[in-house]
Protein backbone atom coordinates (compact mmCIF):
# COMPACT_ATOMS: atom_id res chain seq x y z
CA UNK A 1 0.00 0.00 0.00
CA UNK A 2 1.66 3.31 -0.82
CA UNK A 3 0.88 6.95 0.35
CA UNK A 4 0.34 10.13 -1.72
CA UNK A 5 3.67 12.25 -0.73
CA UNK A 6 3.03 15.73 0.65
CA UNK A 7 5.10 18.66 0.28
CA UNK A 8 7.91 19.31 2.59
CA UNK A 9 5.72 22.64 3.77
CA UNK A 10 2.98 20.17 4.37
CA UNK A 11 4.99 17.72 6.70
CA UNK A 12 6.85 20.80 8.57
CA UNK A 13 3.34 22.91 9.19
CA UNK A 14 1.89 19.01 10.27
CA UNK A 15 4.63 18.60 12.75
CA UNK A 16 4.43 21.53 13.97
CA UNK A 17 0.58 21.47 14.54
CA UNK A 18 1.34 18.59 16.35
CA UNK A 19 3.84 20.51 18.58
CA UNK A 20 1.65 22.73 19.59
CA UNK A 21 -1.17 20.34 20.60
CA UNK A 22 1.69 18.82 22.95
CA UNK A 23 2.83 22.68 24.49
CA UNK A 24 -0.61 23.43 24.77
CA UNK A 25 -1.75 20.20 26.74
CA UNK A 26 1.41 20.31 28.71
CA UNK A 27 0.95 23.95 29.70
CA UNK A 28 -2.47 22.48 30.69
CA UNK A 29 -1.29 19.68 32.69
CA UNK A 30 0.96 22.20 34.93
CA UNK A 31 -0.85 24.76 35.53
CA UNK A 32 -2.47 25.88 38.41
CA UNK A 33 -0.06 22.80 40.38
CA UNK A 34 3.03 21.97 41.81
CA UNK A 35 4.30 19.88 39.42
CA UNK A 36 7.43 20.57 38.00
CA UNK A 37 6.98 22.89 34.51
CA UNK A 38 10.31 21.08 32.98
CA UNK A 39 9.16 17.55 34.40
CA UNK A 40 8.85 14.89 31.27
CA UNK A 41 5.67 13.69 32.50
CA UNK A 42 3.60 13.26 29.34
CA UNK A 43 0.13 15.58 28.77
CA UNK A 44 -2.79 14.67 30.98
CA UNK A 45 -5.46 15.56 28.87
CA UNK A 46 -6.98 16.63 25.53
CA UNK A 47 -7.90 20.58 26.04
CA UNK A 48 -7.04 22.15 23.26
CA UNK A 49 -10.16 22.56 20.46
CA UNK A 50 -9.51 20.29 17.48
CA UNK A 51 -10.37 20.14 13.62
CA UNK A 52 -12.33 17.92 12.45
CA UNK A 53 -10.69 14.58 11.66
CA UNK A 54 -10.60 10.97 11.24
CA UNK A 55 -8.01 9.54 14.12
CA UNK A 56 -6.60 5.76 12.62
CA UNK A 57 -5.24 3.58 15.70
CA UNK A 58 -3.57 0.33 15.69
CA UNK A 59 -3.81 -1.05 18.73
CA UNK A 60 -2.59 -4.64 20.34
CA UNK A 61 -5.94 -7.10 20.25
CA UNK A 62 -4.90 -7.11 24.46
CA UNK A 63 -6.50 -3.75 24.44
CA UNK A 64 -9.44 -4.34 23.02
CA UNK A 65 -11.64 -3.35 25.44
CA UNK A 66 -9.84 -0.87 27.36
CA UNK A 67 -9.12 0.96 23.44
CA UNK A 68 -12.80 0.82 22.91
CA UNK A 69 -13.73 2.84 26.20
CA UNK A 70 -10.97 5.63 25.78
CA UNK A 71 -11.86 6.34 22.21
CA UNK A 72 -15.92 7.01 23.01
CA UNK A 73 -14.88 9.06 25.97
CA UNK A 74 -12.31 10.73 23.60
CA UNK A 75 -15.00 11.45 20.87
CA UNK A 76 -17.64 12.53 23.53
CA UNK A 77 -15.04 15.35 24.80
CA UNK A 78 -14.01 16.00 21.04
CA UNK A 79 -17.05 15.62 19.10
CA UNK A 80 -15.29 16.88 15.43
CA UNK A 81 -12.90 13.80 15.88
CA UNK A 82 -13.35 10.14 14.71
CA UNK A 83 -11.31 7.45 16.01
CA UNK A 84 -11.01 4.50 14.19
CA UNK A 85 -9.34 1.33 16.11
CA UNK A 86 -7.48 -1.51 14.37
CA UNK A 87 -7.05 -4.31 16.66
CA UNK A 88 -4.53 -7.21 16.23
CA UNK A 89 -0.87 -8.88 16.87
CA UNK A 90 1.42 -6.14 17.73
CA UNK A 91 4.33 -7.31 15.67
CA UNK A 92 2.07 -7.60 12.69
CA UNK A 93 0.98 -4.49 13.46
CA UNK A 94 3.99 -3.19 13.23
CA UNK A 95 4.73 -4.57 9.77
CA UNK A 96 1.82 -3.03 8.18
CA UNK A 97 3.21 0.33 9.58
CA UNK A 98 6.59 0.32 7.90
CA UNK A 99 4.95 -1.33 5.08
CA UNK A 100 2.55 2.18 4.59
CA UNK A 101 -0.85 1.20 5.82
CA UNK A 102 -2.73 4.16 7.04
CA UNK A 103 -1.55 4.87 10.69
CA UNK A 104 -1.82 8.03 13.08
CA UNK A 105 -0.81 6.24 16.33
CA UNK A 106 0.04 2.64 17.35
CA UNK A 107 -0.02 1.55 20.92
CA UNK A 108 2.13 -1.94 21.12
CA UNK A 109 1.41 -4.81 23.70
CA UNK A 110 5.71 -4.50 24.01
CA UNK A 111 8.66 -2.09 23.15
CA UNK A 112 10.07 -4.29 20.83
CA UNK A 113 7.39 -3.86 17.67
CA UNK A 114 7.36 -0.73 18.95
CA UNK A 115 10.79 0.48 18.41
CA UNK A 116 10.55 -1.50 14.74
CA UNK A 117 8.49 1.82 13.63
CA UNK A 118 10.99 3.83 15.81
CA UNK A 119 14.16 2.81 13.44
CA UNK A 120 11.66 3.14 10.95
CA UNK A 121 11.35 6.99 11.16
CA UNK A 122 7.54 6.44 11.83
CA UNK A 123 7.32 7.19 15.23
CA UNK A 124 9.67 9.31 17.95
CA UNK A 125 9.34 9.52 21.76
CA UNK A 126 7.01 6.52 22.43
CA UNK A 127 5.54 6.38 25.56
CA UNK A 128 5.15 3.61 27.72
CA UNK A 129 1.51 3.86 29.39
CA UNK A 130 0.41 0.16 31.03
CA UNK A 131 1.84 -2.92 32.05
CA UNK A 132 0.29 -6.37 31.99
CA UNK A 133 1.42 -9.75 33.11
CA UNK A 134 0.16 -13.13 32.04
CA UNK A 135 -2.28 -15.36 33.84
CA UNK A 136 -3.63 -19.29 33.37
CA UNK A 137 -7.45 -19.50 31.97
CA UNK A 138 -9.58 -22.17 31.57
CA UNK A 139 -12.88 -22.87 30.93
CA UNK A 140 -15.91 -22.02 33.33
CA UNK A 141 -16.12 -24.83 35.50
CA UNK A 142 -12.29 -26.32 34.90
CA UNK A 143 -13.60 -29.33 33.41
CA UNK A 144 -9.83 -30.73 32.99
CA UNK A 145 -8.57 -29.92 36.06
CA UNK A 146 -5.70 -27.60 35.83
CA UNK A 147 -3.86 -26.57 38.03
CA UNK A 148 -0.89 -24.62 37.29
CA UNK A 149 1.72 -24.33 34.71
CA UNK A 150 2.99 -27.77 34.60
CA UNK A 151 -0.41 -29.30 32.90
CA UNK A 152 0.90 -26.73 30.26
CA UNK A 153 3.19 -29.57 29.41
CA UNK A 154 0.73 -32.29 29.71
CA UNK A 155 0.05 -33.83 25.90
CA UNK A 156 -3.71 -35.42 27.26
CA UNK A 157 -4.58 -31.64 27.31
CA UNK A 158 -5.96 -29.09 24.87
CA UNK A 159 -3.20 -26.58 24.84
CA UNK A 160 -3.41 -23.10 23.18
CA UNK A 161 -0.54 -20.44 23.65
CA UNK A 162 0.05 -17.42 21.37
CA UNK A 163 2.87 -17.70 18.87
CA UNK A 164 6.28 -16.41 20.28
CA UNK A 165 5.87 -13.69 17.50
CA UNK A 166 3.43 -11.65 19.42
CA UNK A 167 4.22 -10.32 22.66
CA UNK A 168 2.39 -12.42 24.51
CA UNK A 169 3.55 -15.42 22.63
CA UNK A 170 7.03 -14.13 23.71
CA UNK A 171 6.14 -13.47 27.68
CA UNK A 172 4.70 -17.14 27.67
CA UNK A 173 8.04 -18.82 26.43
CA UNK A 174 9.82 -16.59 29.03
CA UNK A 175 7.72 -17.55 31.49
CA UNK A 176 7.85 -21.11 30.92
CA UNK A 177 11.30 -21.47 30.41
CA UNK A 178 11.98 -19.59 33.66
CA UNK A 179 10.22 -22.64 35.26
CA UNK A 180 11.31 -25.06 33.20
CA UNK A 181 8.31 -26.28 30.90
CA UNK A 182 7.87 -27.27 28.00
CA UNK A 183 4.76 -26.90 26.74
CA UNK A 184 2.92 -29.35 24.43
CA UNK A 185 0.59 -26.97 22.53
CA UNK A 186 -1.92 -27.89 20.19
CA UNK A 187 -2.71 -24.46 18.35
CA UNK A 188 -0.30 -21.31 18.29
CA UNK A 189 -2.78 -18.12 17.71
CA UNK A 190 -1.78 -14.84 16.48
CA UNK A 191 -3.16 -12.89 18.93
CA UNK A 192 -3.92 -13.05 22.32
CA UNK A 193 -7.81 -13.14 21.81
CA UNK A 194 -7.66 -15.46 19.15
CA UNK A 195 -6.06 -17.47 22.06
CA UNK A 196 -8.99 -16.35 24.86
CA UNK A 197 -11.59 -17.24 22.09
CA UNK A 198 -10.87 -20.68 21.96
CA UNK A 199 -10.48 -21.14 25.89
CA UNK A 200 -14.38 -19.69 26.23
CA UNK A 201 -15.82 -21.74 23.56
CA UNK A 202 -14.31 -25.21 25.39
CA UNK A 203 -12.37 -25.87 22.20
CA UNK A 204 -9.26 -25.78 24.50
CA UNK A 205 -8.19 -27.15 28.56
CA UNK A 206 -6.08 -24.26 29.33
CA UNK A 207 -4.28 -21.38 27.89
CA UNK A 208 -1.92 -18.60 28.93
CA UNK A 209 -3.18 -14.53 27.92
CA UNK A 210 -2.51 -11.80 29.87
CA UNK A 211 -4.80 -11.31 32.84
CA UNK A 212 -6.32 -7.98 31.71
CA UNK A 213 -8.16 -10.82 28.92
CA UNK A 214 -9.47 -13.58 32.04
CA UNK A 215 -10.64 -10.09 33.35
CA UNK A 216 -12.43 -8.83 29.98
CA UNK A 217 -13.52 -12.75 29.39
CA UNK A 218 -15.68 -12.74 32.73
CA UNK A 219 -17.88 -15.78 33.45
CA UNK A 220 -17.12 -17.78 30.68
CA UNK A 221 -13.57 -18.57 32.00
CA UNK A 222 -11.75 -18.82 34.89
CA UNK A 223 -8.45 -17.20 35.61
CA UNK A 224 -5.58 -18.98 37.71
CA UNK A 225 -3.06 -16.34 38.98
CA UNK A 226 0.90 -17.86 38.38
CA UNK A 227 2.91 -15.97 40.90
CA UNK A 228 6.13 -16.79 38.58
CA UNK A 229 4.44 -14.21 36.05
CA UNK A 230 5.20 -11.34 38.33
CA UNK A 231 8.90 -11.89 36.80
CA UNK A 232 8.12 -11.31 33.23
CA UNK A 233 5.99 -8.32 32.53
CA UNK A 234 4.54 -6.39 29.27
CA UNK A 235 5.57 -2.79 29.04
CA UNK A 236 3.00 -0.89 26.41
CA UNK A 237 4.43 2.17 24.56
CA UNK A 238 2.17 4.49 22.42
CA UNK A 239 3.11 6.75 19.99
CA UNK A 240 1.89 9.15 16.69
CA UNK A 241 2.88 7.86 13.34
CA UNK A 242 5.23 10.84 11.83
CA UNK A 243 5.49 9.82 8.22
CA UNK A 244 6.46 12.62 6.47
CA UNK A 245 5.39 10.80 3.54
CA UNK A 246 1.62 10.33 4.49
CA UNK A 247 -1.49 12.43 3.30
CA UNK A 248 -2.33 13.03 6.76
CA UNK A 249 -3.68 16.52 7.68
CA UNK A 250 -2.57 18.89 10.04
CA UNK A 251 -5.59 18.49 11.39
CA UNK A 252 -5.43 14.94 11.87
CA UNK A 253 -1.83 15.06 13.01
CA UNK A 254 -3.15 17.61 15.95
CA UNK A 255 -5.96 15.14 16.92
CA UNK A 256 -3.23 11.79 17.22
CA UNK A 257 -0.77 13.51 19.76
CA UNK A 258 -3.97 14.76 21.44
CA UNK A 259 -5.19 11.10 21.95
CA UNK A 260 -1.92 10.28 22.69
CA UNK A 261 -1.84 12.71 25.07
CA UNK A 262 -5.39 11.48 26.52
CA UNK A 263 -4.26 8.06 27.07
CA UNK A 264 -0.77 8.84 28.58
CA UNK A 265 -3.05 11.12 30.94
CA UNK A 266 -4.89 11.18 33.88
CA UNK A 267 -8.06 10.08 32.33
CA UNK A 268 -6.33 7.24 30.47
CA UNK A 269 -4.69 5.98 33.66
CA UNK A 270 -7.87 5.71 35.44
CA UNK A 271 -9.66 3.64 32.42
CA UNK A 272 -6.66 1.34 31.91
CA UNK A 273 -6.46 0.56 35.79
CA UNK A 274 -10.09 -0.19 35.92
CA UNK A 275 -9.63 -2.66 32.81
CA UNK A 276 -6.85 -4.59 35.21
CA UNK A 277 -3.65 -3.08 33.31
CA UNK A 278 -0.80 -1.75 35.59
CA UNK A 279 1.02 1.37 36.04
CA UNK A 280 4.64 1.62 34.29
């Protein structure tokens, strides 16, 4: 997929618009306070009255839920702005950045897709918002039994992990080579909810995902906690996509770092934490 180049006025006067949607929030978020003016805390909130335009996330599938909530509360505080979500793998995700599929921000399940856009020149100064760690689930009921990581290993059972190409495909071999498993999987999913999916509908005994998903999941499945997982945690960076190349507004440039900036802020924090995810 290729973009329609704009003029190298057009990318300066976009970056710029940007910049000020980031002074203007930050002023915002120091004002009246005792924070520190120079402190690298990232803007709080989106204050600042914005164009109208249509906002493109990708997002990792992991945040589903909590991505769903912040964009109607950002659209009900910004009513000339549309966000759009993409959900999926966050390493695929990443590919279909640097590959030039329409992007204004991209918030990664871990740093390392992230920082593929990074060496890119797509993205600059990501910031890491929310933490997750993973988490057993089984079916309602635990008609098999499980018990903790070792049945991971156990070939009677209906295994499903996420492949080690997504982050939480990645965390799970960490984890279970920090306790010395080896798992016996019968189905390798591309994203964590592929992986969830297949734990509610009974088509699997256990699973690992990340325990913001057992959370989101509710009665159809049952979460047991693996103290080991405290060891190997998800860090989730966000940032705007800065393609000079792209046929994005200044407009629409403005509205990204603003729901950036709404995500990385105050209200932000208080959605992800009530969705389980942790503070970096």
């Amino acid at each position: 997929m290729t973009r329609t180049p704009r003029t190298t006025l057009r990318a300066a006067t976009g970056l710029a618009a940007a910049a000020l949607v980031a002074l203007a929030l930050a002023g915002c978020a120091t004002s009246g306070g005792d924070e520190d003016p120079n402190a690298s805390t990232p803007p709080t909130e989106s204050t600042v009255n914005l164009e109208a335009a249509e906002v493109t996330v990708l997002a990792a599938a992991s945040l589903t839920e909590a991505f769903d909530d912040l964009a109607t509360q950002f659209e009900a505080a910004n009513p000339s702005v549309e966000i759009t979500v993409s959900y999926g793998g966050s390493g695929a995700l990443a590919t279909q950045i640097i590959e030039g599929a329409p992007a204004d921000v991209f918030a990664s399940a871990a740093e390392a897709p992230m920082q593929q856009v990074v060496d890119a020149g797509l993205a600059t100064d990501p910031v890491v918002f929310a933490t997750n760690t993973l988490e057993l689930v089984v079916p309602a009921g635990n008609p098999a039994g499980v018990t903790g990581l070792d049945d991971l290993a156990n070939p009677d059972l209906r295994i499903a992990l996420c492949d080690e190409s997504v982050p939480c495909g990645a965390a799970s071999a960490k984890l279970l080579a920090n306790e010395g498993i080896t798992p016996a999987p019968d189905t390798l999913e591309s994203d964590v909810k592929a992986v969830l999916t297949k734990v509610s509908l009974g088509e699997v005994d256990a699973a690992l995902v990340y325990r913001t998903d057992v959370q989101a999941a509710g009665d159809d499945v049952e979460g047991i906690k693996v103290p080991a997982a405290a060891d190997v945690v998800n860090r989730y960076p966000i940032a705007a996509i800065t393609d000079p190349s792209s046929d994005a507004s200044d407009a629409q440039i403005a509205a990204a770092a603003a729901f950036v900036a709404f995500v990385t802020g105050d209200a932000g924090r208080e959605t992800l934490d009530a969705y389980g995810f942790g503070t970096p």
